[in-house]
C-alpha atoms as a PDB file:
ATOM      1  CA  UNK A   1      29.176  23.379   3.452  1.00  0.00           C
ATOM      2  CA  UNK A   2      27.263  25.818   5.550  1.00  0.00           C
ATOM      3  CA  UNK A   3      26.527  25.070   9.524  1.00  0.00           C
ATOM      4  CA  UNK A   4      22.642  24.617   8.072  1.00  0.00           C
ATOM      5  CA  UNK A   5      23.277  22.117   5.026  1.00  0.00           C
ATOM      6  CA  UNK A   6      24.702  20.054   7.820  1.00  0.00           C
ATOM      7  CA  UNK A   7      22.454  19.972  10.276  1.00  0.00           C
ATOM      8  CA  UNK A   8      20.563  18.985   7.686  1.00  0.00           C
ATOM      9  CA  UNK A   9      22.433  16.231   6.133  1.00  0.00           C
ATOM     10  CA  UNK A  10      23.270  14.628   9.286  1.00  0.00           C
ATOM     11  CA  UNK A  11      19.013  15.101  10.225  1.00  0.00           C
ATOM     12  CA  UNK A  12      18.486  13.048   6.767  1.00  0.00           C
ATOM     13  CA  UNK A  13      21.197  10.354   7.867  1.00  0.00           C
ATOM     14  CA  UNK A  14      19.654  10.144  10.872  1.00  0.00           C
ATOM     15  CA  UNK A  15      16.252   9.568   9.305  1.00  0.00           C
ATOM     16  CA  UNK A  16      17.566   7.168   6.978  1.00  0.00           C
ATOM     17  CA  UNK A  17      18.752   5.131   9.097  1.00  0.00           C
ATOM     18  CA  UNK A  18      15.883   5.178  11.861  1.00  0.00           C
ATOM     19  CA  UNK A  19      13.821   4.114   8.417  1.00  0.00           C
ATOM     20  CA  UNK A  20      16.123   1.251   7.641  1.00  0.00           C
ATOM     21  CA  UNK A  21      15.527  -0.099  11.062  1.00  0.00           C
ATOM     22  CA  UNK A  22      12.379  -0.292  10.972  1.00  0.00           C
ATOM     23  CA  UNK A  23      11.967  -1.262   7.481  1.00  0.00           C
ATOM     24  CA  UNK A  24      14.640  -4.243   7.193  1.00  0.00           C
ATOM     25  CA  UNK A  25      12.617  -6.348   9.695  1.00  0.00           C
ATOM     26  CA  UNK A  26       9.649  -6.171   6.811  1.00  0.00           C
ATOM     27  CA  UNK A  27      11.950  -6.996   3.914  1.00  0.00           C
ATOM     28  CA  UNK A  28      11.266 -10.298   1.318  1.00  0.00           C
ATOM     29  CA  UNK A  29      14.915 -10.621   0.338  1.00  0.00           C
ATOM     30  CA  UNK A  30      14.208 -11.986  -3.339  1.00  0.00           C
ATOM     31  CA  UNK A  31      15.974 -13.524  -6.431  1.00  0.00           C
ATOM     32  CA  UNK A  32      13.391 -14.033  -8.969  1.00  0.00           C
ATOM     33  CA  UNK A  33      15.917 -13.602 -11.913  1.00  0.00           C
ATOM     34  CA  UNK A  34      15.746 -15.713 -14.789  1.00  0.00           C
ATOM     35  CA  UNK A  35      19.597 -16.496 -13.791  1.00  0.00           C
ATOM     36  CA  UNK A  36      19.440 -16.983 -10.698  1.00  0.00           C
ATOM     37  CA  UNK A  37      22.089 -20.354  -9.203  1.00  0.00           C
ATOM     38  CA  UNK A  38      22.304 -22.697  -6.605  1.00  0.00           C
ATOM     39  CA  UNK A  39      25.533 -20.200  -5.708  1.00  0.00           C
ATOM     40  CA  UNK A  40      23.359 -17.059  -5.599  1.00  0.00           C
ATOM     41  CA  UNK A  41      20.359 -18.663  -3.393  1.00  0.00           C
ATOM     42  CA  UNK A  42      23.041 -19.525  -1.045  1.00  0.00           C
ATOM     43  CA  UNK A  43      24.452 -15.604  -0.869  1.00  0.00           C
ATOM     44  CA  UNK A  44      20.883 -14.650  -0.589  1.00  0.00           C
ATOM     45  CA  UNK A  45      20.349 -17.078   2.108  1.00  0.00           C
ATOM     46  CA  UNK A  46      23.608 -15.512   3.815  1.00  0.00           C
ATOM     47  CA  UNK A  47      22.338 -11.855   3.711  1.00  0.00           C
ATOM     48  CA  UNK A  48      18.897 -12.837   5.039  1.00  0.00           C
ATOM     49  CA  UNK A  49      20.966 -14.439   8.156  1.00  0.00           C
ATOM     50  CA  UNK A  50      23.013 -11.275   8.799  1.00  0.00           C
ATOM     51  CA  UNK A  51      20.266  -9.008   8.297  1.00  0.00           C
ATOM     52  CA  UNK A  52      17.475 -10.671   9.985  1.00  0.00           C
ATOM     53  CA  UNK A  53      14.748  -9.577   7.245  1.00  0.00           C
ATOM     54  CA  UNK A  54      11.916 -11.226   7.253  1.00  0.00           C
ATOM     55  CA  UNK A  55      11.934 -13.790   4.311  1.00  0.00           C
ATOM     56  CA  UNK A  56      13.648 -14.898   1.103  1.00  0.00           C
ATOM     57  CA  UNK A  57      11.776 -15.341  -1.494  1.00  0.00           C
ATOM     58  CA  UNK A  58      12.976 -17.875  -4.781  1.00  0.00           C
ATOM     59  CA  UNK A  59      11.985 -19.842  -7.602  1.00  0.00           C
ATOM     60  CA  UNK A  60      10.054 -23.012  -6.643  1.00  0.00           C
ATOM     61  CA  UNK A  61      12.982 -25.091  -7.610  1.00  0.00           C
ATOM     62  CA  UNK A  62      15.330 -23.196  -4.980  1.00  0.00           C
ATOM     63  CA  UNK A  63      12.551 -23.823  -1.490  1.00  0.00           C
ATOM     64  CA  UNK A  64      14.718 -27.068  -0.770  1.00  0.00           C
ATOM     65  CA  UNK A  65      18.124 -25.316  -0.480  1.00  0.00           C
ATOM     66  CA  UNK A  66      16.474 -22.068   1.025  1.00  0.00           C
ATOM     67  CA  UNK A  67      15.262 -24.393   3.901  1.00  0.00           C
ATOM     68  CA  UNK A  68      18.484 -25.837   4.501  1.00  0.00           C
ATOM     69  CA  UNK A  69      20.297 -22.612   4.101  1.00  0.00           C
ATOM     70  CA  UNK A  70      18.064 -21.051   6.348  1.00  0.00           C
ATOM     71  CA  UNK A  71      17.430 -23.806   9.177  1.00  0.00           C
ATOM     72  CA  UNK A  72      18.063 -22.617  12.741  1.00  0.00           C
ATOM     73  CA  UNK A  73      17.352 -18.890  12.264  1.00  0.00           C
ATOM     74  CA  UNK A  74      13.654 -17.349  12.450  1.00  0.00           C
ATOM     75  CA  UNK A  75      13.822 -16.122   8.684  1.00  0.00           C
ATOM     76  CA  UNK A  76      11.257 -17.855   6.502  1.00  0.00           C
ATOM     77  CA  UNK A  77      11.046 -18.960   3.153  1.00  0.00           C
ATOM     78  CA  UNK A  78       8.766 -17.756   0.553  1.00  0.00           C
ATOM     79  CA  UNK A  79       8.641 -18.765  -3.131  1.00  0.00           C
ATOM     80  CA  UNK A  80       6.073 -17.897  -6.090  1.00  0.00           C
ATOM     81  CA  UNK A  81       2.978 -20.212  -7.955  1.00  0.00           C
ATOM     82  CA  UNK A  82       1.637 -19.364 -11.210  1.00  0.00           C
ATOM     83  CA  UNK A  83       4.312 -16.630 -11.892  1.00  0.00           C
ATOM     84  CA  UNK A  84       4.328 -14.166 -13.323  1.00  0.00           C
ATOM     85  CA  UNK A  85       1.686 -14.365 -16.271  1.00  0.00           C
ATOM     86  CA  UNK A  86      -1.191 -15.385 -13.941  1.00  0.00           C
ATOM     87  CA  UNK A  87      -2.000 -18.423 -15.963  1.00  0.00           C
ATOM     88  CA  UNK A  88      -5.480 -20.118 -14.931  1.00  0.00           C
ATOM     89  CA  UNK A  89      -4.267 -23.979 -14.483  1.00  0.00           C
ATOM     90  CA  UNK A  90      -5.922 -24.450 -10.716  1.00  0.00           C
ATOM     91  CA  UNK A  91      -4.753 -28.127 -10.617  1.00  0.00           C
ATOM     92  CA  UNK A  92      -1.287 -26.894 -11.501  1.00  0.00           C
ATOM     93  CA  UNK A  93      -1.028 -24.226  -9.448  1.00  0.00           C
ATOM     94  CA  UNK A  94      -2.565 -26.471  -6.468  1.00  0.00           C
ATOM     95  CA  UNK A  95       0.293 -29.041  -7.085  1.00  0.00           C
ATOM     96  CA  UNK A  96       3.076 -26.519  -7.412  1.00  0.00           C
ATOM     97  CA  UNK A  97       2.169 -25.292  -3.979  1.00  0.00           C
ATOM     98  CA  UNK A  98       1.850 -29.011  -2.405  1.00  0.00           C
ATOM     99  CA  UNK A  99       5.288 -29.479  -3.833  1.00  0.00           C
ATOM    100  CA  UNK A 100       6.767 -26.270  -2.471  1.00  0.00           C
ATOM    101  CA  UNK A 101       5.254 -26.748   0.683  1.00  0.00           C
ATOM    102  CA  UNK A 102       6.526 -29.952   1.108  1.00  0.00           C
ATOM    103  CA  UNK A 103       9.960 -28.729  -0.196  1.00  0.00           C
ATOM    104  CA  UNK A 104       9.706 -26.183   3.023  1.00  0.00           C
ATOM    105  CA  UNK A 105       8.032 -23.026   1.852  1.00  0.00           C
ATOM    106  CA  UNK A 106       6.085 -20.822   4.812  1.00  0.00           C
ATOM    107  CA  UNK A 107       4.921 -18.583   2.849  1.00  0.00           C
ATOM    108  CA  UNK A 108       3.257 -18.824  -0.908  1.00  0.00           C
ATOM    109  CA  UNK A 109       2.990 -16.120  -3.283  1.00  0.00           C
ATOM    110  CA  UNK A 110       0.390 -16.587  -5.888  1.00  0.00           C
ATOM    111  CA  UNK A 111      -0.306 -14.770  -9.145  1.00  0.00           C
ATOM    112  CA  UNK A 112      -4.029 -13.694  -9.501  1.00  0.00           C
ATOM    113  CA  UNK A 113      -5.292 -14.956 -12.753  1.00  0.00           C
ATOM    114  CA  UNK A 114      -5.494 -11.417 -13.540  1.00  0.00           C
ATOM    115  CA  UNK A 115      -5.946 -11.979 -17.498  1.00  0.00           C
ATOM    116  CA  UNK A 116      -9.212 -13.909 -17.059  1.00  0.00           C
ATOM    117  CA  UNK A 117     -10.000 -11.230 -14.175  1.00  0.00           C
ATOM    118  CA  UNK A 118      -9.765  -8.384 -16.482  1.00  0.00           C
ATOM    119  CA  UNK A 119     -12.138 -10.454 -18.759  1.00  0.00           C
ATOM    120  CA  UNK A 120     -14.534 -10.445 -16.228  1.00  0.00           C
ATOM    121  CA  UNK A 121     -14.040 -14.070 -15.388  1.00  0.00           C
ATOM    122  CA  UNK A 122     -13.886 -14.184 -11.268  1.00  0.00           C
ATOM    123  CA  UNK A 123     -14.254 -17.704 -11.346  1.00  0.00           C
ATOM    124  CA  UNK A 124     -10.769 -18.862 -12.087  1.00  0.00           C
ATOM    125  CA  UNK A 125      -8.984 -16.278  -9.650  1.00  0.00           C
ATOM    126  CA  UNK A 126     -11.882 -17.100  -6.832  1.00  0.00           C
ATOM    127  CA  UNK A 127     -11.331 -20.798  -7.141  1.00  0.00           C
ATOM    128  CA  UNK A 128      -7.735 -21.039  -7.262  1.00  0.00           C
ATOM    129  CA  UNK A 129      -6.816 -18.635  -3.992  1.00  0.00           C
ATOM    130  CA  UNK A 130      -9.667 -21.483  -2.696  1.00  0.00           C
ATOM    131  CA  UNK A 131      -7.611 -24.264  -3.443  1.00  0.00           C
ATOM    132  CA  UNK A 132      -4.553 -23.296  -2.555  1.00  0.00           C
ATOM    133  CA  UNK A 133      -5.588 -21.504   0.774  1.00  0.00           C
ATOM    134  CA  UNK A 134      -6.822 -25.003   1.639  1.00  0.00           C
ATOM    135  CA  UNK A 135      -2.907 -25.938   1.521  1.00  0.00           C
ATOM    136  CA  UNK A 136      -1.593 -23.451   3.350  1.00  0.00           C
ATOM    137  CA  UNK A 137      -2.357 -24.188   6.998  1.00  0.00           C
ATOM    138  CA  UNK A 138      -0.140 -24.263  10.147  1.00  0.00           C
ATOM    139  CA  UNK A 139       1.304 -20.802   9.796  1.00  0.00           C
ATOM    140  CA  UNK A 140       1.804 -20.543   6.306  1.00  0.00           C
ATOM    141  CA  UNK A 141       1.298 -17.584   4.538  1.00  0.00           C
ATOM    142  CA  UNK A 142      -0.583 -16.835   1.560  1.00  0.00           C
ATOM    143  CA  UNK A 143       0.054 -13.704  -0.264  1.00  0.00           C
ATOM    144  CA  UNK A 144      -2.259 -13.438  -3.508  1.00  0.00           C
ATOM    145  CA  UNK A 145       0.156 -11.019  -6.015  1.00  0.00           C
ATOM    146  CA  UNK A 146      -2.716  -9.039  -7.700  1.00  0.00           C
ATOM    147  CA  UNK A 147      -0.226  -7.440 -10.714  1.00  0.00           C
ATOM    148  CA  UNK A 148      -1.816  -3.836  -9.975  1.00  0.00           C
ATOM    149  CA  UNK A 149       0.371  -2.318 -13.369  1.00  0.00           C
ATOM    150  CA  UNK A 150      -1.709  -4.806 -15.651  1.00  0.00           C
ATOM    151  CA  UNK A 151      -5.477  -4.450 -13.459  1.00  0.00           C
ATOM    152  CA  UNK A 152      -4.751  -0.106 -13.772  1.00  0.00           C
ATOM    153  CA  UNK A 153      -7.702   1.318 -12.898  1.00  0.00           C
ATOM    154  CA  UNK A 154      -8.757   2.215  -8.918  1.00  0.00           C
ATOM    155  CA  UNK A 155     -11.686   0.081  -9.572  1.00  0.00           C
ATOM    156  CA  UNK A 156     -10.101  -3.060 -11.000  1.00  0.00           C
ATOM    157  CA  UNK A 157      -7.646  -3.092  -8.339  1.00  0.00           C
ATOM    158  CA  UNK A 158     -10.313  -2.684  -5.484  1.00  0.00           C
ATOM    159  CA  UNK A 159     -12.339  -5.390  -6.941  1.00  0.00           C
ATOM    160  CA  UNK A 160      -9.407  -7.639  -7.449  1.00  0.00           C
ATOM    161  CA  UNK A 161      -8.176  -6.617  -3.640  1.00  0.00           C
ATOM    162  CA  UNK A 162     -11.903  -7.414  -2.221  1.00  0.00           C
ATOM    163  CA  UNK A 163     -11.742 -10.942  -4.024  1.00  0.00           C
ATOM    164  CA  UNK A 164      -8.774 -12.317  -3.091  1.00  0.00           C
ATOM    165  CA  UNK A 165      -9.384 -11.165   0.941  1.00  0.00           C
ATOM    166  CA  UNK A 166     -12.848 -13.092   0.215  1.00  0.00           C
ATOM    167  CA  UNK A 167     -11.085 -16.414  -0.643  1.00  0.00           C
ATOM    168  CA  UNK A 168      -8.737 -15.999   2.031  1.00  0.00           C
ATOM    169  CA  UNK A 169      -5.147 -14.144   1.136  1.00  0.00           C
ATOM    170  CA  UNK A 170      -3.576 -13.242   4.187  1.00  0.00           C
ATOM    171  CA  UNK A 171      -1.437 -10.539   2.257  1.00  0.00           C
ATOM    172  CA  UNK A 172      -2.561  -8.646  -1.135  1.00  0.00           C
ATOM    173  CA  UNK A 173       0.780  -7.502  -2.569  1.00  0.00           C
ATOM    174  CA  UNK A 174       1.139  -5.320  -5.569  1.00  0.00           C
ATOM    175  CA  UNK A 175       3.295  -6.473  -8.480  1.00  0.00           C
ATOM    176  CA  UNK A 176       5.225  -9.992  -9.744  1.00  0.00           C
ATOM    177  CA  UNK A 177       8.123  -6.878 -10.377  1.00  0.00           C
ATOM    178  CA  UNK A 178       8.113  -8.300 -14.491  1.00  0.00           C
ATOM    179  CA  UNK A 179       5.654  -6.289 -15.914  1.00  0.00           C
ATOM    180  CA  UNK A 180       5.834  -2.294 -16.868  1.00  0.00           C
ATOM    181  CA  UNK A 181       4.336  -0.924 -14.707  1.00  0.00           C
ATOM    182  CA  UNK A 182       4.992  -2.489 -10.664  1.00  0.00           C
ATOM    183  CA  UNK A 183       4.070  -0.827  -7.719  1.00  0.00           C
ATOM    184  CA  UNK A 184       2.917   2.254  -6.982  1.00  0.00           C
ATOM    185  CA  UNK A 185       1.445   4.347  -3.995  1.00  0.00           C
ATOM    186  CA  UNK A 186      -2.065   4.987  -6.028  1.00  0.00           C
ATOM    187  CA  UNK A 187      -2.568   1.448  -6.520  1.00  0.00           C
ATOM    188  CA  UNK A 188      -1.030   0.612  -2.158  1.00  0.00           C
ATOM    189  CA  UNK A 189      -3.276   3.517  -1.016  1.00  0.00           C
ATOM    190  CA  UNK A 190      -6.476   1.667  -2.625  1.00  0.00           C
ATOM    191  CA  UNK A 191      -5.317  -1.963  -1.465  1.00  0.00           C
ATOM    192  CA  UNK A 192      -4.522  -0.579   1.821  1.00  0.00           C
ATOM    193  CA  UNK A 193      -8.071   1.245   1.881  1.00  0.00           C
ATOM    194  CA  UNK A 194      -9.672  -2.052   1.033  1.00  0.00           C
ATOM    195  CA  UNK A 195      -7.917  -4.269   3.403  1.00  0.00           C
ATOM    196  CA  UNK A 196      -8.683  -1.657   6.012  1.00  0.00           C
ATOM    197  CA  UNK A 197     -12.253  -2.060   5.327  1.00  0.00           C
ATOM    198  CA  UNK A 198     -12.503  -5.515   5.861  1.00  0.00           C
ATOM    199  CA  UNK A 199     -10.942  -5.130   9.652  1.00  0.00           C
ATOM    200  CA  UNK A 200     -11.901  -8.115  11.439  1.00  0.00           C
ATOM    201  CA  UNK A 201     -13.869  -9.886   9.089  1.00  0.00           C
ATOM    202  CA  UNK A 202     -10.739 -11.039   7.395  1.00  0.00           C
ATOM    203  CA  UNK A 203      -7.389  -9.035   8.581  1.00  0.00           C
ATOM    204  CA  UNK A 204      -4.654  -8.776   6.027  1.00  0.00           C
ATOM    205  CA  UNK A 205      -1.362  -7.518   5.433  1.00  0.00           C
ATOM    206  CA  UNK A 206      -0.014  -6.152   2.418  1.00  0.00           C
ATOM    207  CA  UNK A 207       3.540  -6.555   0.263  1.00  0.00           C
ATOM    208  CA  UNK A 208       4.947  -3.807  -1.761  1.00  0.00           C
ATOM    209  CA  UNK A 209       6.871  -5.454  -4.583  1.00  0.00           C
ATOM    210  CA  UNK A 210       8.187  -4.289  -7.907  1.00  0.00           C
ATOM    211  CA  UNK A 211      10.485  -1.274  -8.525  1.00  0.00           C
ATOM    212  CA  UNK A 212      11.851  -0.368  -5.327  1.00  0.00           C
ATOM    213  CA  UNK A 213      15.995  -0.473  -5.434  1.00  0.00           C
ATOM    214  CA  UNK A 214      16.356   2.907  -2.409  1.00  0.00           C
ATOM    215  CA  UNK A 215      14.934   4.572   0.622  1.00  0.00           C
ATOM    216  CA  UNK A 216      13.338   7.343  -1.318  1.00  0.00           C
ATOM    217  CA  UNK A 217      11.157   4.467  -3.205  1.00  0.00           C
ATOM    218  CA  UNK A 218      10.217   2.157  -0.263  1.00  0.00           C
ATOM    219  CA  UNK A 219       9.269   5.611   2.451  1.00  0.00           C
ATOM    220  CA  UNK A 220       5.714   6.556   1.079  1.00  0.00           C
ATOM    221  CA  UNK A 221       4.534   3.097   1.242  1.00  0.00           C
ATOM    222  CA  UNK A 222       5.179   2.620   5.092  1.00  0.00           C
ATOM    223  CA  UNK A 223       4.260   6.173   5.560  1.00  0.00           C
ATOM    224  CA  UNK A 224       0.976   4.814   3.785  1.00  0.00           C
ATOM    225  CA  UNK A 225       0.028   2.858   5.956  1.00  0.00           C
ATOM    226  CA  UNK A 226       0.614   4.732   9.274  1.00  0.00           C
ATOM    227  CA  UNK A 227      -1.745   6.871   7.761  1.00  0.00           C
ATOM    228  CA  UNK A 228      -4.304   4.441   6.766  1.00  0.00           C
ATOM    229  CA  UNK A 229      -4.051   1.623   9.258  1.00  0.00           C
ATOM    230  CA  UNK A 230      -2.721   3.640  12.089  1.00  0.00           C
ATOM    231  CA  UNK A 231       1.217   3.838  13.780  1.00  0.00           C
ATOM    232  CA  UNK A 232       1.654   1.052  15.072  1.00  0.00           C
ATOM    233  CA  UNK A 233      -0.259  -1.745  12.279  1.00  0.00           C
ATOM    234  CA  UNK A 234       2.923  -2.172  10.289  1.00  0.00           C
ATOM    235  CA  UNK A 235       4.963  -5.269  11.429  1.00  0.00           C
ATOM    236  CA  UNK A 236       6.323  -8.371   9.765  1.00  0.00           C
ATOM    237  CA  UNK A 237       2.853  -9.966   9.998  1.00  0.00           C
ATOM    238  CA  UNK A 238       1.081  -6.890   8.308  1.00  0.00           C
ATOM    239  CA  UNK A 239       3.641  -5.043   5.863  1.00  0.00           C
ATOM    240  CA  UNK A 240       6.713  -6.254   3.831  1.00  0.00           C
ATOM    241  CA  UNK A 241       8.748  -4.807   1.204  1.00  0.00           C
ATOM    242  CA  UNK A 242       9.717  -7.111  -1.844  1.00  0.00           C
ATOM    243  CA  UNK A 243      13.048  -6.696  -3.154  1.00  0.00           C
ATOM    244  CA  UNK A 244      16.849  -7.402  -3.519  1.00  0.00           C
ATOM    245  CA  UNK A 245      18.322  -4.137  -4.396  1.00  0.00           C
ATOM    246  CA  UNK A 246      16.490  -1.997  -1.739  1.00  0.00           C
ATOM    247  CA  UNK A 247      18.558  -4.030   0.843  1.00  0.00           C
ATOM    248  CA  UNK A 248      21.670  -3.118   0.117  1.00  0.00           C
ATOM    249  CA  UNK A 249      20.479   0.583   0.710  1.00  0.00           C
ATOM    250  CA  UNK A 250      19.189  -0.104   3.958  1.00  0.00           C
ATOM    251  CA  UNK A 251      22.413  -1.511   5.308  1.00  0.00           C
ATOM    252  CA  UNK A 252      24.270   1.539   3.866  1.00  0.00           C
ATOM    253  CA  UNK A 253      21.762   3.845   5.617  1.00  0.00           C
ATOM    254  CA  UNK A 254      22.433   1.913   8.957  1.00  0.00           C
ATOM    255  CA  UNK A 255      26.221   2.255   9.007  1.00  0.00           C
ATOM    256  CA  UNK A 256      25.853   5.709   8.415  1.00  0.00           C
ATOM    257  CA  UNK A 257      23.186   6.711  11.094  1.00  0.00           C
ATOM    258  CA  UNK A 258      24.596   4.846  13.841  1.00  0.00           C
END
């Protein structure tokens, strides 16, 4: 290897590493499989502790043990409501939440009803980020999942962005990570644009979910928003990455930069 290649190998290390530090803070550590166990919550729960990301995010059914897993450290617990085909039910998805919440969630994650929103019916998807907004008080978070690979278009995803931020998200975030197509910088670059928009009148954060297993695939989307929202806008309470596999890349990138 030539005196050049590594200068510029250790220069990518480096980088890697100064991107995994910044970047683990933001991460959703999740387990949304269809297999996931009591035993696999628990190593989940165990990573998010040595790691210090920001959440874990589980099945409905998992918020209890999550809780107790997680009690006495800062990380919080997030879980998912009407996920993943965006299903219409309001009264179910309002008593899902109540139940999570009382289980010990911080932080929903709701499915747009993105079916009847490509229909043209706003109603349903206005009324049920309504309803379960009204829930989520005293901290908790509500991220409204907007499915960006099913919505497509620019337009559909501004619209859907601008609607949800109306009935009160406090995060738009991309994809449930089960359908074809999940996140992508087009469709972060207009959510980003839209949320950026709104400013004061309601500020936002967004969550980059679906797809993203390395460093290569999480970089553009916090490079993103520096460029959008400005140097300094991404923090825990702005900007998180959704995944499992991408975490096990970050650690790897911080033993080898430090």
């Amino acid at each position: 290897m030539s005196a050049r290649e590594t200068v510029t190998s250790r220069d990518m290390t480096h980088a890697d590493a100064a991107f995994a530090r910044r970047a683990l803070p933001l991460l959703d550590l999740t387990d949304l499989t269809d297999a996931c166990t009591e035993a696999a919550v628990a190593t989940l729960c165990a990573k998010a502790r040595a790691s210090t990301v920001a959440a874990v995010c589980v099945w409905p059914r998992f918020v209890a043990q999550a809780r107790h897993e997680l009690a006495g450290s800062d990380v919080r617990v997030a879980t998912v409501i009407n996920f993943p085909k965006g299903g219409d039910d309001v009264a179910r998805a309002v008593e899902d939440t109540a139940k999570a919440l009382r289980d010990g969630a911080d932080e929903i994650d709701l499915v747009l009803p993105y079916p009847a929103f490509l229909r043209g019916e706003t109603g349903p998807a206005r009324t049920m980020i309504e309803a379960v907004r009204g829930l989520c008080d005293g901290g908790r978070l509500l991220k409204v999942i907007l499915e960006t690979g099913e919505l497509e278009t620019p337009d559909a995803i501004a619209g859907a962005s601008r609607l949800a931020l109306e009935a009160g998200a406090d995060f738009l975030k991309t994809s449930t990570g089960k359908s074809p197509v999940s996140a992508t910088p087009e469709a972060a670059r207009t959510m980003l644009r839209i949320i950026h928009a709104h400013g004061e009148a309601r500020p936002a954060g967004i969550k980059i979910s679906g797809g993203l297993r390395s460093i290569r695939d999480a970089a553009p989307y916090l490079a993103l928003a520096d460029e959008i929202m400005g140097p300094g806008w991404a923090g825990p309470a702005t900007f998180r990455f959704g995944a499992s596999s991408l975490h096990a890349d970050l650690v790897a990138a911080l033993g080898e930069g430090t």
